[in-house]
Protein backbone atom coordinates (compact mmCIF):
# COMPACT_ATOMS: atom_id res chain seq x y z
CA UNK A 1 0.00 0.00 0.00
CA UNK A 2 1.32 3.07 -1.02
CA UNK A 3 1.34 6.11 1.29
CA UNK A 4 1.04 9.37 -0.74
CA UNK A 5 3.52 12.89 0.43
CA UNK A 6 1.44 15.73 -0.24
CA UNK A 7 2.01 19.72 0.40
CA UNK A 8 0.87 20.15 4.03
CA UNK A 9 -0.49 23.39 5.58
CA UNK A 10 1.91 26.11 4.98
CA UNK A 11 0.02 28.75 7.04
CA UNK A 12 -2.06 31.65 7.12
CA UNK A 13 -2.40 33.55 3.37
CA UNK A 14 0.12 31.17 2.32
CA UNK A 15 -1.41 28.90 -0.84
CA UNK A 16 2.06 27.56 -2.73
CA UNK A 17 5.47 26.68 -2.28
CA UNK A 18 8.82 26.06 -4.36
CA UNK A 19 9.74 22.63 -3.73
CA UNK A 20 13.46 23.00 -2.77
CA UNK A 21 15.93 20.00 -1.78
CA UNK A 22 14.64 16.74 -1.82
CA UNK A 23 16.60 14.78 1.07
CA UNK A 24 15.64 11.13 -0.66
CA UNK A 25 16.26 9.83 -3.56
CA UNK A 26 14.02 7.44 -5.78
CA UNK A 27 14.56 4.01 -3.99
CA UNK A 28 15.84 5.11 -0.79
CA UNK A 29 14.09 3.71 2.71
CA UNK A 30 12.51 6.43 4.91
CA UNK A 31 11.69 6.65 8.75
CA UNK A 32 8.56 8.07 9.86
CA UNK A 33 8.88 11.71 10.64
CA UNK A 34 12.26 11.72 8.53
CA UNK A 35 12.67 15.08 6.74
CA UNK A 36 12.52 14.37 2.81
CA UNK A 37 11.86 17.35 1.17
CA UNK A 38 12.67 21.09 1.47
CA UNK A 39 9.44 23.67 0.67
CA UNK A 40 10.56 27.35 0.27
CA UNK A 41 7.58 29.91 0.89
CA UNK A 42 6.84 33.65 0.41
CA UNK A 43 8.12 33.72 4.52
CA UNK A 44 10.28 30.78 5.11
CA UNK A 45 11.59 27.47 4.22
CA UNK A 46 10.28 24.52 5.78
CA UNK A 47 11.05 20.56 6.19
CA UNK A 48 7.99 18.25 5.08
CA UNK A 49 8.47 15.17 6.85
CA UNK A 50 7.70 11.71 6.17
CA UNK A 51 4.03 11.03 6.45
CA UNK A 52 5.07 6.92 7.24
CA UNK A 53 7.98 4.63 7.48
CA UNK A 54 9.05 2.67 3.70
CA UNK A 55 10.84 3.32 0.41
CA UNK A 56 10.28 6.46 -1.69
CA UNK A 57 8.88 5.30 -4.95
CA UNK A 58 8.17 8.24 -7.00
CA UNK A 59 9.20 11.58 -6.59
CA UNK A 60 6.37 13.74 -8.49
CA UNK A 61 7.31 17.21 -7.50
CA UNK A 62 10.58 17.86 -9.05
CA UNK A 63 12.72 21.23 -7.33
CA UNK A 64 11.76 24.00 -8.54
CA UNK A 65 8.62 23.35 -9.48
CA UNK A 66 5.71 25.57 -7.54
CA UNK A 67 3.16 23.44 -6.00
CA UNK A 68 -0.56 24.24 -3.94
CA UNK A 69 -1.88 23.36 -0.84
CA UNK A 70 -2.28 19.60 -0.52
CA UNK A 71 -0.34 19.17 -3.81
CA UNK A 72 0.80 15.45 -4.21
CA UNK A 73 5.04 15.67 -4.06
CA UNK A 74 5.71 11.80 -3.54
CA UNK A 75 4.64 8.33 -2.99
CA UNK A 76 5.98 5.96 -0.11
CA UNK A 77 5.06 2.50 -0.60
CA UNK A 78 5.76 0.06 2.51
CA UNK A 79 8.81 -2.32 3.10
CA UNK A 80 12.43 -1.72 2.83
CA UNK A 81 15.01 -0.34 0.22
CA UNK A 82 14.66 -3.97 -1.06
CA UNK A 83 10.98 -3.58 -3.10
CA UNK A 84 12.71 -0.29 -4.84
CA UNK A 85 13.73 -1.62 -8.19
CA UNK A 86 10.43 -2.61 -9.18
CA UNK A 87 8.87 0.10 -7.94
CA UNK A 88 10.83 2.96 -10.05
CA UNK A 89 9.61 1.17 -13.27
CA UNK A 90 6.34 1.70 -12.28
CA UNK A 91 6.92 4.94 -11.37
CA UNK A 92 5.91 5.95 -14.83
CA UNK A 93 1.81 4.65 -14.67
CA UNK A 94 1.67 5.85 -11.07
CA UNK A 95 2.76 9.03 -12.30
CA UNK A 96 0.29 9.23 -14.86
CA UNK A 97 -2.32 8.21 -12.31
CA UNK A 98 -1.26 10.39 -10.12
CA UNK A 99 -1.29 13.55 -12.80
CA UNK A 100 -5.07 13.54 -13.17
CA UNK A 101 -5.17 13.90 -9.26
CA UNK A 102 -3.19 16.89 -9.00
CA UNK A 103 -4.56 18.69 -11.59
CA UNK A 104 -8.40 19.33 -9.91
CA UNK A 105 -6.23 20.83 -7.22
CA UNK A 106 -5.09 23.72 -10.02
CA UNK A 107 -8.22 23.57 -11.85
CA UNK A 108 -10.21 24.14 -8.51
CA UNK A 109 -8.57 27.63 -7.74
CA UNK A 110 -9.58 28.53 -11.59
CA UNK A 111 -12.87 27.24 -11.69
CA UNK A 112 -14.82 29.42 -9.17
CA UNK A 113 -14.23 32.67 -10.85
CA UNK A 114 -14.75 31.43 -14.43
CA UNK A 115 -18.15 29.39 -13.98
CA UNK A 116 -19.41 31.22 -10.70
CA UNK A 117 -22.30 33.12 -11.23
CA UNK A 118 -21.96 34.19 -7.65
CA UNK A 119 -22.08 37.97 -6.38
CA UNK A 120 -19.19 39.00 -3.99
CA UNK A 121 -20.45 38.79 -0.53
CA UNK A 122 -20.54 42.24 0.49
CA UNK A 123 -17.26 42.72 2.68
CA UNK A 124 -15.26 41.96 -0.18
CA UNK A 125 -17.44 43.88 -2.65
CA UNK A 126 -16.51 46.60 -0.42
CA UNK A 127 -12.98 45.77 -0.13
CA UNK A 128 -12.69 45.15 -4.35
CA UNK A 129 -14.23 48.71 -4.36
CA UNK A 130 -11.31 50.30 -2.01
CA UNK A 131 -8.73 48.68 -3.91
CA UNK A 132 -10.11 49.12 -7.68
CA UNK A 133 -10.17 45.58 -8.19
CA UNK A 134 -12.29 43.04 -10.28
CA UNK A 135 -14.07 40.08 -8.57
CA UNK A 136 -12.84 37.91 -11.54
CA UNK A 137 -9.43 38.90 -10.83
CA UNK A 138 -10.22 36.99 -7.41
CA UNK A 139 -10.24 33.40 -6.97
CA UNK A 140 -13.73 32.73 -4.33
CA UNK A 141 -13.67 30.05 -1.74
CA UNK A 142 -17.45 30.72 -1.09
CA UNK A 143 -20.28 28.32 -2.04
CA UNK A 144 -20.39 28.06 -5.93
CA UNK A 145 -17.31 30.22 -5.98
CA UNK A 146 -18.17 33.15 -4.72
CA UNK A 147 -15.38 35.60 -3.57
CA UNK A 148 -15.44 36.47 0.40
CA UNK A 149 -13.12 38.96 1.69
CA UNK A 150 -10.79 36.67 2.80
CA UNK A 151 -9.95 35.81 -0.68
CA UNK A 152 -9.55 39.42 -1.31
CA UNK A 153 -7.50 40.05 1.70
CA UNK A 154 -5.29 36.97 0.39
CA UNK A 155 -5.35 38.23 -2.84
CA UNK A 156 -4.06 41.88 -1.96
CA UNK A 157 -1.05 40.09 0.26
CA UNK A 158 0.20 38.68 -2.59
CA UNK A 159 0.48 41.61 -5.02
CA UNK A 160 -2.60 41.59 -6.90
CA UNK A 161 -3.25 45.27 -8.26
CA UNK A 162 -5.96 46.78 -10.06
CA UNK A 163 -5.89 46.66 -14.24
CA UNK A 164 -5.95 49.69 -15.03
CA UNK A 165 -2.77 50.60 -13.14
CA UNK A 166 -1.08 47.47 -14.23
CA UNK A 167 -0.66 49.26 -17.74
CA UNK A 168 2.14 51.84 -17.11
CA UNK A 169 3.65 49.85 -14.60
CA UNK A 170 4.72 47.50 -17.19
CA UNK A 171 8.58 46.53 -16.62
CA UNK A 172 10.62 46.86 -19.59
CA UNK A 173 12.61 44.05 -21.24
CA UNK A 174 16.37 44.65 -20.34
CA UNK A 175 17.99 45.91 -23.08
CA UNK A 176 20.80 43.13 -24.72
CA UNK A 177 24.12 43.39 -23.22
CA UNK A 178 27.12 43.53 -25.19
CA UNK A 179 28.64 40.64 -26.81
CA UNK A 180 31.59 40.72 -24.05
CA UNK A 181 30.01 41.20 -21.01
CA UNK A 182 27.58 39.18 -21.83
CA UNK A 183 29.38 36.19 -21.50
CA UNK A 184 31.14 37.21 -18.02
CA UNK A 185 27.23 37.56 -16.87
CA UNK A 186 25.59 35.35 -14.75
CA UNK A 187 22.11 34.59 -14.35
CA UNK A 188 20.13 33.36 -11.49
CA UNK A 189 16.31 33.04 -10.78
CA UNK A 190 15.63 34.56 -7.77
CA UNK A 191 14.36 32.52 -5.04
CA UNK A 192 10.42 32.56 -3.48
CA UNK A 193 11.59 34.66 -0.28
CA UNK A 194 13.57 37.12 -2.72
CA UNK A 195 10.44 37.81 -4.51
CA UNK A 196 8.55 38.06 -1.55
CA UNK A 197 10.59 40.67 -0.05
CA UNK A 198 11.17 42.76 -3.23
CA UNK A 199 7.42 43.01 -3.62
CA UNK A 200 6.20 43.95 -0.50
CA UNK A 201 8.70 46.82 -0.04
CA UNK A 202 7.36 48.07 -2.92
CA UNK A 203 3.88 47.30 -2.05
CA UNK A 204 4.21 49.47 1.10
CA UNK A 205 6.27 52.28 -1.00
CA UNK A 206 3.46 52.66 -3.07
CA UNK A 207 0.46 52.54 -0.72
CA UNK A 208 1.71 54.13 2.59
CA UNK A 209 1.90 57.36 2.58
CA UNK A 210 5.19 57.20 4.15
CA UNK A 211 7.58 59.47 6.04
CA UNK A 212 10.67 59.45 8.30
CA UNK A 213 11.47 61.30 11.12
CA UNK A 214 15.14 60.90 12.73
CA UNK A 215 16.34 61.63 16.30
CA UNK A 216 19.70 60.63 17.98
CA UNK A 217 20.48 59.44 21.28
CA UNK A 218 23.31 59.49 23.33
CA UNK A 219 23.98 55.51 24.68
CA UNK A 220 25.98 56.25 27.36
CA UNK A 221 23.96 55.54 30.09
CA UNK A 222 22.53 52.03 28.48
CA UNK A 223 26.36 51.36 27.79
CA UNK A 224 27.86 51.70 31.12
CA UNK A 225 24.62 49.58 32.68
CA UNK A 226 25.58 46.55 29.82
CA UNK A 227 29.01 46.74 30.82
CA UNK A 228 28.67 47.03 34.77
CA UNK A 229 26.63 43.98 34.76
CA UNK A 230 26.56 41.81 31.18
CA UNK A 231 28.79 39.07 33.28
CA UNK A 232 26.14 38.46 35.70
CA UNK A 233 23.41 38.78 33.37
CA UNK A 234 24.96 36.02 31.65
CA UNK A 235 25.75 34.16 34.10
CA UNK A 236 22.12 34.33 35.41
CA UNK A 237 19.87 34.05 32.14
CA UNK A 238 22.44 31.94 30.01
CA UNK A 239 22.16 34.83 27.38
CA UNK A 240 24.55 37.94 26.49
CA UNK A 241 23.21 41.13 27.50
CA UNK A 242 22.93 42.96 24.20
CA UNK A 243 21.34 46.67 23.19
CA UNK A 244 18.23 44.61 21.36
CA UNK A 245 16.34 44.27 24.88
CA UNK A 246 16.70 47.58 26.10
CA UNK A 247 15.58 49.14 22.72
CA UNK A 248 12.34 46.65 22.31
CA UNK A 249 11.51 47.67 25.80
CA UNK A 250 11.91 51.22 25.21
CA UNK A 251 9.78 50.82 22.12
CA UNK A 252 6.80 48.65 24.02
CA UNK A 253 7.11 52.15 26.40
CA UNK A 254 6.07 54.30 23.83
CA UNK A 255 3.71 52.00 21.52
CA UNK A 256 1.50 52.34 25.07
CA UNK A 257 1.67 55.74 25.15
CA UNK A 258 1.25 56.70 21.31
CA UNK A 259 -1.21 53.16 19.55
CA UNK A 260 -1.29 55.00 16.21
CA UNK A 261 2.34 54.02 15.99
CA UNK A 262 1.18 50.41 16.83
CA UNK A 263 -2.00 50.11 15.15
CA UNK A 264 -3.13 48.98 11.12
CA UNK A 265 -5.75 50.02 8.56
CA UNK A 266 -8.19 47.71 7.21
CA UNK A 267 -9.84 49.49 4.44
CA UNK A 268 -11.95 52.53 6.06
CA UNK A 269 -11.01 51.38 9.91
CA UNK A 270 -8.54 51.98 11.83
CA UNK A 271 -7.41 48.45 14.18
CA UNK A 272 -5.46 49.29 17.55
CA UNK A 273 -3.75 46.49 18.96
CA UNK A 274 -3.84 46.24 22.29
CA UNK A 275 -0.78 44.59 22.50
CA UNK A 276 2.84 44.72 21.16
CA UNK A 277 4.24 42.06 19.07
CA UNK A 278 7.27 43.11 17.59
CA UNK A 279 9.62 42.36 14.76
CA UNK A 280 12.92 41.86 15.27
CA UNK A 281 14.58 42.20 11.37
CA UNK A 282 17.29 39.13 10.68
CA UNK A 283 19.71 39.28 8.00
CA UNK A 284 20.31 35.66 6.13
CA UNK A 285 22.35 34.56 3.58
CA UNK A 286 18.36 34.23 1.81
CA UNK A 287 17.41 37.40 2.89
CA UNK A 288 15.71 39.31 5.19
CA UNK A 289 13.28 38.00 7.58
CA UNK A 290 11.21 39.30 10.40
CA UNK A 291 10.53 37.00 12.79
CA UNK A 292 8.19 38.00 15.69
CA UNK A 293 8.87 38.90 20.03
CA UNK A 294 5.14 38.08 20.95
CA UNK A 295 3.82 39.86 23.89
CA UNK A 296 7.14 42.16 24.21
CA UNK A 297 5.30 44.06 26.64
CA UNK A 298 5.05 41.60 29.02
CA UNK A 299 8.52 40.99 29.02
CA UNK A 300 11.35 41.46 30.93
CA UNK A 301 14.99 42.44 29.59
CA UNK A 302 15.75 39.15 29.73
CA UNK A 303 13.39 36.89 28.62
CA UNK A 304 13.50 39.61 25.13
CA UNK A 305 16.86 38.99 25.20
CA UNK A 306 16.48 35.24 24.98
CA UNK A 307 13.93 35.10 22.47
CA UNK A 308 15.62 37.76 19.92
CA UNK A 309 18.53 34.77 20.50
CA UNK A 310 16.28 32.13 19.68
CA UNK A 311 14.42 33.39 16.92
CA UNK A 312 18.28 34.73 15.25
CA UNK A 313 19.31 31.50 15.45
CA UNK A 314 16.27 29.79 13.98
CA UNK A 315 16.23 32.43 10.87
CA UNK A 316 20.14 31.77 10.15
CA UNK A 317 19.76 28.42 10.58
CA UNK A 318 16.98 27.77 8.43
CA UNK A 319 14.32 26.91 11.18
CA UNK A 320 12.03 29.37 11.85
CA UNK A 321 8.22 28.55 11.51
CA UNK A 322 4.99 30.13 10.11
CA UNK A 323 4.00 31.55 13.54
CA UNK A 324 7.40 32.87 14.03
CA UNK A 325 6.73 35.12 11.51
CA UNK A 326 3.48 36.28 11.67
CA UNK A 327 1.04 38.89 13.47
CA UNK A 328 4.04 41.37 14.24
CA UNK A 329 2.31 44.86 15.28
CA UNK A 330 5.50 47.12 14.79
CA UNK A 331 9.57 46.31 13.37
CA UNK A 332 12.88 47.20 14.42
CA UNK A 333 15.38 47.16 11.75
CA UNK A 334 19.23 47.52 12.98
CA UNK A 335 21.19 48.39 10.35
CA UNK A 336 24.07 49.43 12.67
CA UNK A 337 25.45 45.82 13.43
CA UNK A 338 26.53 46.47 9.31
CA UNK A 339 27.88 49.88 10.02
CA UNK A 340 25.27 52.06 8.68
CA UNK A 341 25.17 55.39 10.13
CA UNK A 342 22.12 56.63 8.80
CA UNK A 343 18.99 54.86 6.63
CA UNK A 344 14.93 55.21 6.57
CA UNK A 345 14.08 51.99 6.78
CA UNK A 346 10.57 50.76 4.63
CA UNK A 347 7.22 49.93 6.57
CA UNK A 348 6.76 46.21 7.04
CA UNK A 349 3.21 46.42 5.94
CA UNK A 350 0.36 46.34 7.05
CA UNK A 351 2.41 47.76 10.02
CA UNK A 352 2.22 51.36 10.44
CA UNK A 353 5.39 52.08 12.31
CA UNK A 354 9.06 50.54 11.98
CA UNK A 355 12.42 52.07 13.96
CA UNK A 356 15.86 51.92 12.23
CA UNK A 357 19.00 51.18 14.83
CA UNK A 358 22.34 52.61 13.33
CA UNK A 359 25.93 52.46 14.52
CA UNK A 360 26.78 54.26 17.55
CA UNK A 361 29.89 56.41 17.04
CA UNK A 362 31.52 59.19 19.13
CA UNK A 363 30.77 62.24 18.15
CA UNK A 364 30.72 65.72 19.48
CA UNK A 365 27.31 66.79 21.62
CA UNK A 366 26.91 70.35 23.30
CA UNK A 367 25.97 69.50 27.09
CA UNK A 368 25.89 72.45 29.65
CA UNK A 369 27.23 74.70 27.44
CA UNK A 370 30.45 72.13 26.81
CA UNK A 371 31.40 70.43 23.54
CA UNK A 372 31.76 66.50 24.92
CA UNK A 373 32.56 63.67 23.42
CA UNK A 374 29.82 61.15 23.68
CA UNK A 375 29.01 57.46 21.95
CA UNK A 376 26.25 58.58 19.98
CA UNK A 377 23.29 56.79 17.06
CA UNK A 378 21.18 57.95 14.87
CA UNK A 379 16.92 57.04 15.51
CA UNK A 380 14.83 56.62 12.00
CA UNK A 381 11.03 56.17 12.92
CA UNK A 382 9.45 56.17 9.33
CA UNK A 383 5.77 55.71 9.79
CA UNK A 384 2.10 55.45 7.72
CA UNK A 385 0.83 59.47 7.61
CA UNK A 386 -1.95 57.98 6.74
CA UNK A 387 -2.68 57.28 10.66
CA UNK A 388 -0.08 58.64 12.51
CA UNK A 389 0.61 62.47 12.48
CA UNK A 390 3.76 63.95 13.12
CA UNK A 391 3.06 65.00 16.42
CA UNK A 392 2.89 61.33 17.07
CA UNK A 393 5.68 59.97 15.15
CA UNK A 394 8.07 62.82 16.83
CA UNK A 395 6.73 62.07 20.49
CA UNK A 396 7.16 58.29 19.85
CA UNK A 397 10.84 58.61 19.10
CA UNK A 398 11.59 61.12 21.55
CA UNK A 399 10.04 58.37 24.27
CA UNK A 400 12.46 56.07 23.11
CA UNK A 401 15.09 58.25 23.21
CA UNK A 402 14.15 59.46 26.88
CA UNK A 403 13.84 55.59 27.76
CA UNK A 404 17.28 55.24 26.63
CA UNK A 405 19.57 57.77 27.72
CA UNK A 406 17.68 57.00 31.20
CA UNK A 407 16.97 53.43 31.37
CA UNK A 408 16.48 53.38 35.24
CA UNK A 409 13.05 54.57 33.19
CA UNK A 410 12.33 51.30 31.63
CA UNK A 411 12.72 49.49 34.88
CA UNK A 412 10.15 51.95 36.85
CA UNK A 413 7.76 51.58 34.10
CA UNK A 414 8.03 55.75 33.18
């Protein structure tokens, strides 16, 4: 009996993969649970274990290829490596019979919006209307097809825009290279994640109506408190003591005092959260990623600092899950730890509010009427206008800053 591999739930507003690495080969025997296959995602890479113990017989899902939700990859038939030989020449027929079966899967996200007759229920009418979009540019996973606003919201995450404005933002084809440098090119498809992250930035240049306001903060005070007691921090939480705790608390500070910052907008509403999740930005050798603090506000120091360690780790090593990455309410990007010294970072949408970290450097402050010399970084709060006003976006850094250069503050809960 033959035990099928299929594409398993990949998470919220995520409907297909890349298939990446497979792990197995054609013939090889497999443990239960064994990872056998690599899926790469908008948002991260996951392993797809084995659904039973046995011998991979068919590998249908070659890498590369992008596959759905629930998408047949493989087939595991039972026994050991033993039964493989005769099982790869009917790999073929089972193949074929297998084709048939995968293909509703496709059809079924096509069929709804061709042969529905279906209105859109009204929440996504309303929601089509916002965003100047067609219900047959909507796949519907209502009754007889018809589009619900989920489908819309699903549809918006992944880049869908409006018709009419699709025209002049046609991309041109890149003009030929010269004969020489053409052959000292090199070409190379750019992965899921890549694609992901390219679009979105531009998704949230070109519907927040975004702006960046900059502060700077001397760090001397949260400097000489890391370095008078990072050894028995340590020693006591098993983690370093690093600058990442002390600026997501500072930031959880001021989100209570000034929700715009924190909050989203859903069409024509406005949606505070009561609560601050927040983004901690990850550099990988596959990009950037943004996985998520949850409940940063009920944290202390150190139990941020051991979860920003965790969740770094994950993302470099290749680990992180869906809910790692989602629901984050605000982001903070440090570009510092690369030696920038000044950036304004883009909104991680639908977020409304994201802080850039720089390098801190000595420079020259007036204080008391003296010229000092003081270890000093640059703040970048860009933010959606759209909801927050600069009052807000001003007060919300200059909380930050306050928390920092007096983090006795942050402790006392001021």
């Amino acid at each position: 009996m033959a035990t099928e591999i299929r594409v398993p739930t990949l998470g919220e507003s995520v409907s297909e993969a890349t298939v990446g690495t497979w792990f197995k080969k054609v013939g090889d025997a497999i443990k239960a649970d064994e990872p056998i296959l690599e899926l790469e995602t908008d948002k991260v890479t996951i392993e797809v274990p084995a659904p039973a113990a046995g011998t991979l017989t068919e590998i249908v899902a070659q890498a590369g290829e992008t596959v759905g939700l629930g998408a047949l990859l493989g087939q595991i038939a039972e026994g050991a490596g033993a039964a493989a030989a005769p099982a790869e020449k009917k790999a073929e027929p089972v193949a074929a019979a297998a084709a048939p079966a995968a293909q509703p899967a496709a059809a079924a996200a096509q069929a709804p919006q061709a042969a529905s007759s279906m209105p859109p229920a009204p929440a996504a009418a309303k929601l089509l209307a916002e965003n100047n979009l067609a219900a047959d540019q909507v796949d519907g996973s209502g009754k007889r097809g018809q589009v619900l606003k989920g489908d819309v919201l699903a549809a918006i995450a992944k880049g869908i825009s409006a018709p009419a404005a699709a025209e002049p933002a046609k991309v041109q084809a890149r003009a030929p290279a010269p004969a020489e440098d053409a052959e000292r090119e090199e070409r190379v498809k750019m992965t899921r994640l890549r694609q992901t992250i390219a679009r979105r930035l531009k998704d949230a240049q070109n519907t927040a109506a975004m702006l960046t306001t900059y502060n700077e903060v001397d760090m001397s005070a949260v400097m000489s408190l890391r370095s008078k007691y990072k050894d028995i921090f340590e020693k006591k939480h098993g983690v370093k003591l690093g600058f990442m705790g002390f600026f997501t608390k500072a930031v959880t500070h001021a989100l209570k005092e000034l929700p715009a910052v924190n909050a989203e907008i859903d069409g024509t509403d406005i949606i505070y959260k009561n609560f601050c999740h927040i983004g901690v930005a990850v550099g990988t050798d596959k990009g950037l990623v943004v996985p998520i603090v949850r409940d940063a506000d009920q944290m202390s120091i150190a139990e941020i600092e051991k979860e920003i360690g965790r969740l770094g780790k994950a993302a470099r090593d290749g680990t992180l899950s869906m809910a790692d990455m989602q629901g984050g309410t605000f982001t903070i990007s440090n570009g510092g730890v690369y030696g920038s010294l000044m950036s304004s970072p883009i909104l991680n949408a639908p977020q409304s509010g994201i802080l850039g970290m720089h390098k801190i450097q000595d420079r020259p402050v007036a204080i008391g009427g003296q010229v000092v010399i003081r270890p000093m970084m640059y703040l970048a709060l860009s933010y959606d206008h759209r909801i927050v006003d600069g009052k807000e976006a001003v007060t919300f850094l200059v909380r930050v800053k306050e928390s920092l250069e007096d983090p006795e503050r942050l402790v006392l809960d001021l």
